[in-house]
Protein backbone atom coordinates (compact mmCIF):
# COMPACT_ATOMS: atom_id res chain seq x y z
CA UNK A 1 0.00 0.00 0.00
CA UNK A 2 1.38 3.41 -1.03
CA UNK A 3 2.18 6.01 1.70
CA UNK A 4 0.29 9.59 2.27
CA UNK A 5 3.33 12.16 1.19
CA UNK A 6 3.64 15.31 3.18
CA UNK A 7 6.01 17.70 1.53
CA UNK A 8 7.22 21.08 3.27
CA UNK A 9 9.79 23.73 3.15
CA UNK A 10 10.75 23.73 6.76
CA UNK A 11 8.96 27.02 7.75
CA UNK A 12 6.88 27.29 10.49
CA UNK A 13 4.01 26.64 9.34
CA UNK A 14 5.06 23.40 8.20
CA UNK A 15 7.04 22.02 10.44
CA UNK A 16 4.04 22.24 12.81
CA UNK A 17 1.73 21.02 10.13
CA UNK A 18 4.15 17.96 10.14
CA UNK A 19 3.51 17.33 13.57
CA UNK A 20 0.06 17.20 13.33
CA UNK A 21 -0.17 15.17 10.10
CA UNK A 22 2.15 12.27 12.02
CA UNK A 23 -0.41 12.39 15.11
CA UNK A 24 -3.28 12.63 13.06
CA UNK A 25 -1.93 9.58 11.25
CA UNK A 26 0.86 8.18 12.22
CA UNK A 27 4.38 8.25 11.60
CA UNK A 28 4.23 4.65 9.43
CA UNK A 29 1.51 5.65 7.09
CA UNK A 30 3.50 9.09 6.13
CA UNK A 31 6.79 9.62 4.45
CA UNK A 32 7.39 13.01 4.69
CA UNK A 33 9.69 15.13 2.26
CA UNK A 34 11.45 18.38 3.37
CA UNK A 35 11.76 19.98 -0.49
CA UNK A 36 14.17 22.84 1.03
CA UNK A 37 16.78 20.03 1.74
CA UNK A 38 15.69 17.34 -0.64
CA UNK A 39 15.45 19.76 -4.00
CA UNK A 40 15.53 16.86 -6.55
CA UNK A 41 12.44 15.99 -4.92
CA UNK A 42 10.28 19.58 -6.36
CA UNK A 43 9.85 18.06 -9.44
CA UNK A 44 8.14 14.87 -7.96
CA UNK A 45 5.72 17.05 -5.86
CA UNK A 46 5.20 19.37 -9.09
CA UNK A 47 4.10 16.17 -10.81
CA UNK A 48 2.02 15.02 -8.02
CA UNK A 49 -0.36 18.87 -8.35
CA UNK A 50 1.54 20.51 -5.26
CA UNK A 51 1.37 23.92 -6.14
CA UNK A 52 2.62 25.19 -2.61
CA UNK A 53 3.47 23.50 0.98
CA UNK A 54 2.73 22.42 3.07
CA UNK A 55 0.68 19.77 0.92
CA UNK A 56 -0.56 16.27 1.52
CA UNK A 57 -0.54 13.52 -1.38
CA UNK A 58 -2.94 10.55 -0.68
CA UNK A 59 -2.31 7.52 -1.59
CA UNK A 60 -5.17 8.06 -4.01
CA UNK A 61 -3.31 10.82 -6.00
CA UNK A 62 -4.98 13.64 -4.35
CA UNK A 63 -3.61 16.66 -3.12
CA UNK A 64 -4.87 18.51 -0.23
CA UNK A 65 -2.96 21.95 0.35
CA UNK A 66 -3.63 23.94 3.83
CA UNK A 67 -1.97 26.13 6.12
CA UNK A 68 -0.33 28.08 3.15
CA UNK A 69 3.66 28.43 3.76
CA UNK A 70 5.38 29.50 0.31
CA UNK A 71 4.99 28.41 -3.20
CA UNK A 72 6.40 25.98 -5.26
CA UNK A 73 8.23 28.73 -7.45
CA UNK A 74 9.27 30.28 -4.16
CA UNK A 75 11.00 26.83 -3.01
CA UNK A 76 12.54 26.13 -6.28
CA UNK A 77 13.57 29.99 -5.53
């Protein structure tokens, strides 16, 4: 079974998004991807419809964005 993806920045707003998301539910069913420090890893989420972070990817392909922290064009800078 595929993994929920939560991809942030590091700001924040999503590092405390993080923390909720791994509560909510649970550190084995997320992977979660830290695009400031993992940069080959933009593409992946562009791909996936993140169009800013922090932003959830179900294992059903959708995207849920909340908490808005920067953009996509602001991470790839």
């Amino acid at each position: 079974m595929a993994k929920t993806v939560f991809y942030h920045a590091g700001c924040p707003v999503c590092v405390s998004a993080e923390h909720d998301i791994i509560n909510l539910i649970g550190a084995d069913n997320v992977e979660v991807v830290h695009i400031g420090e993992t940069r080959d890893r933009i593409e992946e989420a562009e791909k996936a419809g993140v169009k800013s972070v922090p932003a959830l990817v179900t294992p059903n392909g959708n995207v849920l964005h909340f908490n808005f922290g920067a953009s996509i064009a602001e991470v790839k800078g």
